[in-house]
C-alpha atoms as a PDB file:
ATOM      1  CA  UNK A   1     -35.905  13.236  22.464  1.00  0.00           C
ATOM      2  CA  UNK A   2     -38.095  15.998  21.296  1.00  0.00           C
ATOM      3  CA  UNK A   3     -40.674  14.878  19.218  1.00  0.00           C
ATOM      4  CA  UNK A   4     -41.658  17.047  16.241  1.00  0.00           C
ATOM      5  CA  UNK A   5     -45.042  16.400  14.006  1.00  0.00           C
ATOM      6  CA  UNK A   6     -45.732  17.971  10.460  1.00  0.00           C
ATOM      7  CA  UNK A   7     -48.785  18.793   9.063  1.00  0.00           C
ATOM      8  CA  UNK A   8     -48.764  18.985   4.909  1.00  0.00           C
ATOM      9  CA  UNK A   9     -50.957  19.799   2.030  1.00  0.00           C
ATOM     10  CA  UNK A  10     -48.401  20.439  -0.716  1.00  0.00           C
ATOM     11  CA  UNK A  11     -45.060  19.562  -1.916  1.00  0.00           C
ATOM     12  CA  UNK A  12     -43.289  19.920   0.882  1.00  0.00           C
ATOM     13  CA  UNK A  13     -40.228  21.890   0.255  1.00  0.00           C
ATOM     14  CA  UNK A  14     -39.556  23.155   3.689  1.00  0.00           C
ATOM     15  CA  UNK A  15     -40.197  19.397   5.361  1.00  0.00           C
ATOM     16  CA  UNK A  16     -37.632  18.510   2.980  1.00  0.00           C
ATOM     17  CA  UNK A  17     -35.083  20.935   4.424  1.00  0.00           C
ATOM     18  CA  UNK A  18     -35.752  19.718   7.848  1.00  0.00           C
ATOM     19  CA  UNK A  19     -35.449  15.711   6.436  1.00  0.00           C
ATOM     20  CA  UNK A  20     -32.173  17.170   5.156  1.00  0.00           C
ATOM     21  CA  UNK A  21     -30.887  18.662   8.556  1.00  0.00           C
ATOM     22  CA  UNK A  22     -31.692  15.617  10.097  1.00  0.00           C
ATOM     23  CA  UNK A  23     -29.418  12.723   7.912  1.00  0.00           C
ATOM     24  CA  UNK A  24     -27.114  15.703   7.892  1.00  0.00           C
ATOM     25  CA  UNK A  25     -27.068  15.074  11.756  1.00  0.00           C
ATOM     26  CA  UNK A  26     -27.605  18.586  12.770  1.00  0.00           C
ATOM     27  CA  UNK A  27     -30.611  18.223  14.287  1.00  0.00           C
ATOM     28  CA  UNK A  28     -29.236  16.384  17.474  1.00  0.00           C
ATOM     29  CA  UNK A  29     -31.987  15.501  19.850  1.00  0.00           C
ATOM     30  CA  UNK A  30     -34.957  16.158  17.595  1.00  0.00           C
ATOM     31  CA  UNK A  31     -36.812  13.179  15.836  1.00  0.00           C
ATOM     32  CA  UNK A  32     -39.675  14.248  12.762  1.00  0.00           C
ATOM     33  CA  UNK A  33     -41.903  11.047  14.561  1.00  0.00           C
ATOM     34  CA  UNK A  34     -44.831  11.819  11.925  1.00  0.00           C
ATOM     35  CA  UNK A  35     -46.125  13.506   8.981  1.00  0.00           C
ATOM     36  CA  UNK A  36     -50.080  14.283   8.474  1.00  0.00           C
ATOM     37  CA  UNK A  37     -51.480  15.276   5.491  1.00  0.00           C
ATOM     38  CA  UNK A  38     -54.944  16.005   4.080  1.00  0.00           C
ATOM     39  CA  UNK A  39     -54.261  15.652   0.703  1.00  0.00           C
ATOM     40  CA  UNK A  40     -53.810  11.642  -0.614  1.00  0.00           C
ATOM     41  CA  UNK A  41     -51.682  12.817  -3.252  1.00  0.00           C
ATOM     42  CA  UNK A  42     -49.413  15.394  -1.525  1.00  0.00           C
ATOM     43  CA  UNK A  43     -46.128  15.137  -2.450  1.00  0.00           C
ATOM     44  CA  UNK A  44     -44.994  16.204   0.990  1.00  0.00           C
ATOM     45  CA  UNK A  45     -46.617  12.315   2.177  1.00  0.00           C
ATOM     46  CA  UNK A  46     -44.681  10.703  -0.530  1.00  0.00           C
ATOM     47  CA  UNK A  47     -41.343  12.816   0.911  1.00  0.00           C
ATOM     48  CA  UNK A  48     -41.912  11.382   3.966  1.00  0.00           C
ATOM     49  CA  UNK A  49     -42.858   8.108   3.578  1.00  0.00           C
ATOM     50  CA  UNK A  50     -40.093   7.112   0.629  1.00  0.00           C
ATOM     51  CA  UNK A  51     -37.618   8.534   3.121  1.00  0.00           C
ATOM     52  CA  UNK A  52     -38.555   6.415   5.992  1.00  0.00           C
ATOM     53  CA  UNK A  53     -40.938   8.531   8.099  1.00  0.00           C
ATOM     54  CA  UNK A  54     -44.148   7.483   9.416  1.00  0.00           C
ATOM     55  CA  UNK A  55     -46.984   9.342   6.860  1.00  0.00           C
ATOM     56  CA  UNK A  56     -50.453   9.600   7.154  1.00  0.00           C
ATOM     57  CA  UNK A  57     -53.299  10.685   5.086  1.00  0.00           C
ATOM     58  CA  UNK A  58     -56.293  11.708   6.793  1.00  0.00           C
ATOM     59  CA  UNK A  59     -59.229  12.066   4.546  1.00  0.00           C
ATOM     60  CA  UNK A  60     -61.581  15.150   5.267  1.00  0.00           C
ATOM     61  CA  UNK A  61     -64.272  14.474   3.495  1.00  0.00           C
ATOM     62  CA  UNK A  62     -67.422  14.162   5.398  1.00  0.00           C
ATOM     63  CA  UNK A  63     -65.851  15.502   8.596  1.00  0.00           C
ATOM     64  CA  UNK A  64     -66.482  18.812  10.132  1.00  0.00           C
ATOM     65  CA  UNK A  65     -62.945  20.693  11.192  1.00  0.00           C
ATOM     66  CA  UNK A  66     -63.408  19.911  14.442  1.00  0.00           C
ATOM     67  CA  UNK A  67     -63.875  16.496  13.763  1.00  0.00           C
ATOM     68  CA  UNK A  68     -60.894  16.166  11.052  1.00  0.00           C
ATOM     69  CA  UNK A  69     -58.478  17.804  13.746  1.00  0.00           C
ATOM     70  CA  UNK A  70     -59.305  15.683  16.505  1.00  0.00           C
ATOM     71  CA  UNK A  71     -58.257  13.095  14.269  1.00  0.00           C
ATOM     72  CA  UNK A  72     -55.208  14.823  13.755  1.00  0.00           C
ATOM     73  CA  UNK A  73     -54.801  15.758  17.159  1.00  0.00           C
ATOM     74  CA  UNK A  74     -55.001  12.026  18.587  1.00  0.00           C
ATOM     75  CA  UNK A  75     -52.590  11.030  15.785  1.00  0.00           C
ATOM     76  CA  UNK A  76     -49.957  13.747  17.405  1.00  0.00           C
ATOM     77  CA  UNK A  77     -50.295  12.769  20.556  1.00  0.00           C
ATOM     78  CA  UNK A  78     -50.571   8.884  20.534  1.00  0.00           C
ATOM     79  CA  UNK A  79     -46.721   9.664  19.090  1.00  0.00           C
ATOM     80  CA  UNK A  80     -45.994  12.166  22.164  1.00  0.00           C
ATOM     81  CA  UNK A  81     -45.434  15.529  19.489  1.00  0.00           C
ATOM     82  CA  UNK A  82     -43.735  17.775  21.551  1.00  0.00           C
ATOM     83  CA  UNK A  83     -43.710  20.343  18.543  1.00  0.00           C
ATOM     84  CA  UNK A  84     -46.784  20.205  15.634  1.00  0.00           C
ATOM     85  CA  UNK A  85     -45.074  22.367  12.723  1.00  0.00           C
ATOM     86  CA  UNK A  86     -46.903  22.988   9.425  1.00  0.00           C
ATOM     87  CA  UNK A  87     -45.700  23.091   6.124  1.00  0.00           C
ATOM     88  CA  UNK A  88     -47.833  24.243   3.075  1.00  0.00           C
ATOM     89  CA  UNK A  89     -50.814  23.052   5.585  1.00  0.00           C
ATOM     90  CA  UNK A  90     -54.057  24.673   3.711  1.00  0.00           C
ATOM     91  CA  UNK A  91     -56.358  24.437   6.457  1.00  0.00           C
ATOM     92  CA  UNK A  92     -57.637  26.551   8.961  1.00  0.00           C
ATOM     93  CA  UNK A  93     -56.872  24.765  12.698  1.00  0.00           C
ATOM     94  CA  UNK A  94     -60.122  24.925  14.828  1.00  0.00           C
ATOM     95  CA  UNK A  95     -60.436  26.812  18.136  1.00  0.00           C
ATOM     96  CA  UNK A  96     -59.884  23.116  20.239  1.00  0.00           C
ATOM     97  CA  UNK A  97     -56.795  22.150  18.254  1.00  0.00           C
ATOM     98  CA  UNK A  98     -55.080  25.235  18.805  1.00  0.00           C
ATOM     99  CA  UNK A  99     -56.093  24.955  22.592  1.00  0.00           C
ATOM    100  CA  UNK A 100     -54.696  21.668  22.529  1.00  0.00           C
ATOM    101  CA  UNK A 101     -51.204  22.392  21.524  1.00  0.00           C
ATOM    102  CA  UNK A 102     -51.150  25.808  22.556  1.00  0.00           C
ATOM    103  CA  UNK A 103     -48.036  27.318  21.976  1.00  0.00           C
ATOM    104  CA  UNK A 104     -46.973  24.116  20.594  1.00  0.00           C
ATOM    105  CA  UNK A 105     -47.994  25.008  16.663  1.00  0.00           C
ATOM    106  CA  UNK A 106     -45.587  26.576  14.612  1.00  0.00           C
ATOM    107  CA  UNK A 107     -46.287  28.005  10.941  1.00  0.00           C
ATOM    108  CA  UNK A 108     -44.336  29.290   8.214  1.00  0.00           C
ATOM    109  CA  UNK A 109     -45.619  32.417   6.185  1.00  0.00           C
ATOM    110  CA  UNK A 110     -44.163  33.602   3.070  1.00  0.00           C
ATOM    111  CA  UNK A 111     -44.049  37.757   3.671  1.00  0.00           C
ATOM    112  CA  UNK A 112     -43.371  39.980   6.423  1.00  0.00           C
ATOM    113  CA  UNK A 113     -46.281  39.776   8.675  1.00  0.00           C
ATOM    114  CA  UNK A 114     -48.561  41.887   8.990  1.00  0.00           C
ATOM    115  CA  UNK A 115     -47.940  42.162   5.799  1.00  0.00           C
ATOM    116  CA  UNK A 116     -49.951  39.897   2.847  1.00  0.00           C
ATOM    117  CA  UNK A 117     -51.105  37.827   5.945  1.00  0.00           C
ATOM    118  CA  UNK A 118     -54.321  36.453   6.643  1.00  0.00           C
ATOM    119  CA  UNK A 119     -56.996  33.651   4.872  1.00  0.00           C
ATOM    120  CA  UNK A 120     -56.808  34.667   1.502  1.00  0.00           C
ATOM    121  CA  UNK A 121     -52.895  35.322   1.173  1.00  0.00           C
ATOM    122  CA  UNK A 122     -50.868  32.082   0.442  1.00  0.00           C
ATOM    123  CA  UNK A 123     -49.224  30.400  -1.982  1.00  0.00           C
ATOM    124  CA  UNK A 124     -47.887  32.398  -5.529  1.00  0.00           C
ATOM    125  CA  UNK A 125     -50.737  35.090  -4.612  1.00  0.00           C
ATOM    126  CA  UNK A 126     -48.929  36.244  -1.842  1.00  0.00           C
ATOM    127  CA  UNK A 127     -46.071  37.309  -3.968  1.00  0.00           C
ATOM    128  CA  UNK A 128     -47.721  38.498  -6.352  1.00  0.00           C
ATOM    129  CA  UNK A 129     -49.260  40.693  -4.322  1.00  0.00           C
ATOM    130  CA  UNK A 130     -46.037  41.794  -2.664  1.00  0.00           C
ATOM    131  CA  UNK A 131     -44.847  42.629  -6.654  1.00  0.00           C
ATOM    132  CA  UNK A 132     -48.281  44.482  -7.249  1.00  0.00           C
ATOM    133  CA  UNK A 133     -47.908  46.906  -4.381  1.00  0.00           C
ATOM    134  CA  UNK A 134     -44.291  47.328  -5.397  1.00  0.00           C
ATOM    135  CA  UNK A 135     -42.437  46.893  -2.371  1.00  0.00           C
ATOM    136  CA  UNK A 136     -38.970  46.782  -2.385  1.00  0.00           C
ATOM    137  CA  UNK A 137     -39.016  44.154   0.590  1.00  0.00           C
ATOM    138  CA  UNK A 138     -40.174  40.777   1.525  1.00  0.00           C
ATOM    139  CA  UNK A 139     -38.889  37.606   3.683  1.00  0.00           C
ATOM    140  CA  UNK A 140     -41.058  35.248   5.468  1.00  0.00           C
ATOM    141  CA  UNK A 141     -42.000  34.795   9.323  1.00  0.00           C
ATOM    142  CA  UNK A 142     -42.111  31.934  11.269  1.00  0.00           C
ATOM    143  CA  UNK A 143     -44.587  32.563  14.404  1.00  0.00           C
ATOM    144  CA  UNK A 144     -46.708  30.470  16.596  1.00  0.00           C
ATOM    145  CA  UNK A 145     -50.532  29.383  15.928  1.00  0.00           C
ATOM    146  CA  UNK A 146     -53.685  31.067  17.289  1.00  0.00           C
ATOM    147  CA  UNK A 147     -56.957  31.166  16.886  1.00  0.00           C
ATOM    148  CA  UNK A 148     -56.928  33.517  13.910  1.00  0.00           C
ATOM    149  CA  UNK A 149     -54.691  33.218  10.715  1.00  0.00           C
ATOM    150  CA  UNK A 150     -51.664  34.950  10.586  1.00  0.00           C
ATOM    151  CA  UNK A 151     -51.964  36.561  14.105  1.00  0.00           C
ATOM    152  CA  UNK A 152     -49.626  34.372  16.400  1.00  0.00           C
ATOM    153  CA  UNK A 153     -46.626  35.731  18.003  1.00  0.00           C
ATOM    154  CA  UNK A 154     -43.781  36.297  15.817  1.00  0.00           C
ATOM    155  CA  UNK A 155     -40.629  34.168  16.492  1.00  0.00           C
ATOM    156  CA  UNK A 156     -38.434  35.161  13.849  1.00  0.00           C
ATOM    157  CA  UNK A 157     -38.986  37.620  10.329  1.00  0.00           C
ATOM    158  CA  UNK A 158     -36.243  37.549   7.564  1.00  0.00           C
ATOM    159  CA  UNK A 159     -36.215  39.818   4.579  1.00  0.00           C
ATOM    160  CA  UNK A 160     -34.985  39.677   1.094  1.00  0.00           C
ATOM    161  CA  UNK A 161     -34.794  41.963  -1.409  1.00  0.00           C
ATOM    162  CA  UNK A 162     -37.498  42.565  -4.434  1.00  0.00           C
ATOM    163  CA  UNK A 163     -35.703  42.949  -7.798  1.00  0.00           C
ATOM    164  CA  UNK A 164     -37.421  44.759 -10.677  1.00  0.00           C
ATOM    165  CA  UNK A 165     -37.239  42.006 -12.772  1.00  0.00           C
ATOM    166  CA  UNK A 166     -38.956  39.199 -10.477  1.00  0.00           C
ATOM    167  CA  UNK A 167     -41.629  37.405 -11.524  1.00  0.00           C
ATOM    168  CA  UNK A 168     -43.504  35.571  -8.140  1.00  0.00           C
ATOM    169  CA  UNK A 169     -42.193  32.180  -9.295  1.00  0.00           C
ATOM    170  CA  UNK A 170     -38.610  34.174  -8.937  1.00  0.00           C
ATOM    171  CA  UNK A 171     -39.402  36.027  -5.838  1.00  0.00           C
ATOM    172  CA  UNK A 172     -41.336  32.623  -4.899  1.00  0.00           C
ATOM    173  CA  UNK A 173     -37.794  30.589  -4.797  1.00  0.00           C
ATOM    174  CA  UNK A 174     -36.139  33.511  -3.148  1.00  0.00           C
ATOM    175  CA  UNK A 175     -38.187  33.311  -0.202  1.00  0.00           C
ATOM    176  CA  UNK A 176     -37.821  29.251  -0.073  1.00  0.00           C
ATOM    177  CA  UNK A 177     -34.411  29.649   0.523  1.00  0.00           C
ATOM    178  CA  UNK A 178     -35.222  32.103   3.772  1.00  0.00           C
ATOM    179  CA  UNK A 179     -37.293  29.464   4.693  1.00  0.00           C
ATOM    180  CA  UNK A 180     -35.333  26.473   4.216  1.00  0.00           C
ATOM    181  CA  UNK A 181     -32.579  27.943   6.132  1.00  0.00           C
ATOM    182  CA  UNK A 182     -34.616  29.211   9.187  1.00  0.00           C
ATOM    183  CA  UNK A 183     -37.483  26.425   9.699  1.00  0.00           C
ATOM    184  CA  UNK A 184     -34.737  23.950  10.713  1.00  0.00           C
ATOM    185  CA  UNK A 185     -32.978  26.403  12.862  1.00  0.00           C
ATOM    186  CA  UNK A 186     -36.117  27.708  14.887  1.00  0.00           C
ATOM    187  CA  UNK A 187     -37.017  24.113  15.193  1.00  0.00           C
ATOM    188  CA  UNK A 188     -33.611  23.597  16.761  1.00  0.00           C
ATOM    189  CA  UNK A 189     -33.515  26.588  19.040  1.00  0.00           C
ATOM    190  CA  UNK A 190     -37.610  25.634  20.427  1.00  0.00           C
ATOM    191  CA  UNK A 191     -35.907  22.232  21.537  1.00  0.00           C
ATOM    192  CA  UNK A 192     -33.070  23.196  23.399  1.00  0.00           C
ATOM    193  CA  UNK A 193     -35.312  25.464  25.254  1.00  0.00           C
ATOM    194  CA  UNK A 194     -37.301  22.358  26.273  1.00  0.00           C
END
């Protein structure tokens, strides 16, 4: 069984795609054995938990990063994660937790990376910046964790069109679709090469 983990701030729109895969039965093999969030109030925990999965809150406060991811980090492995994907995760992983699961993180960015990458592009702002520099592209990228934001090695871009007449919550929901289509399938395609 390969054993994936998620890490969530938000609502949890793409965990719910891969939830959805899973009672679907296409995701043979593959079992989501936890979801971590740092937010109590995430709506991505509540997903989880009032569908059945094992979801924890971790509470930052007082805890350096490196403290707060070890945490995490024990958490993952005391349930064997073979695969630690993140999902609206708004934290920055420290240096040891990336070392820990190296090449065993997997993130999902809203634009075409390079592009509107890095620590202060996520969320609506990164499509609204896309609309204010008027490019006639997006998509989002799925690529493994390093040390830096943004920066790990690309395992798969896809690329909508920008309309004139999108707004970012349009462009926004565009994009989601990309993603829930393609986090599922990556995840997929990572296990069978296990």
């Amino acid at each position: 069984m390969f054993k994936v983990g998620v890490l969530a701030s938000t609502k949890g729109t793409d965990l719910q795609a891969i939830i959805d895969e899973m009672k679907a039965g296409k995701m043979e093999g593959i079992e989501l054995t936890v979801v971590i969030g740092n937010k109590k109030y995430s709506y991505a925990l509540e997903r989880a938990k009032s569908q059945g999965y094992k979801s924890i809150f971790i509470d930052p406060k007082n805890l350096t990063r490196e403290e707060f991811d070890k945490k995490v980090g024990d958490i993952l492995e005391e349930n064997k994660v073979d695969l630690v994907v993140l999902v609206g995760y708004m934290r920055i992983l420290s240096t040891e937790f990336v070392k820990r699961f190296k090449h065993r993180i997997i993130n999902i960015h809203p634009a075409l990376i390079p592009k509107f990458s890095g620590e202060n592009f996520f969320g609506a702002n990164v499509h609204e910046a896309v609309l204010n520099a008027g490019e006639e592209e997006t998509g989002m990228t799925i690529h493994y964790v390093d040390e830096n934001v943004d920066t790990g090695e690309i395992i798969l871009q896809k690329k909508c069109e920008v309309l004139p007449t999108d707004t970012p919550q349009t462009l926004k929901e565009r994009v989601q679709e990309l993603e829930k289509k393609w986090y599922p399938e990556i995840i997929r395609r990572l296990a069978k090469e296990k």
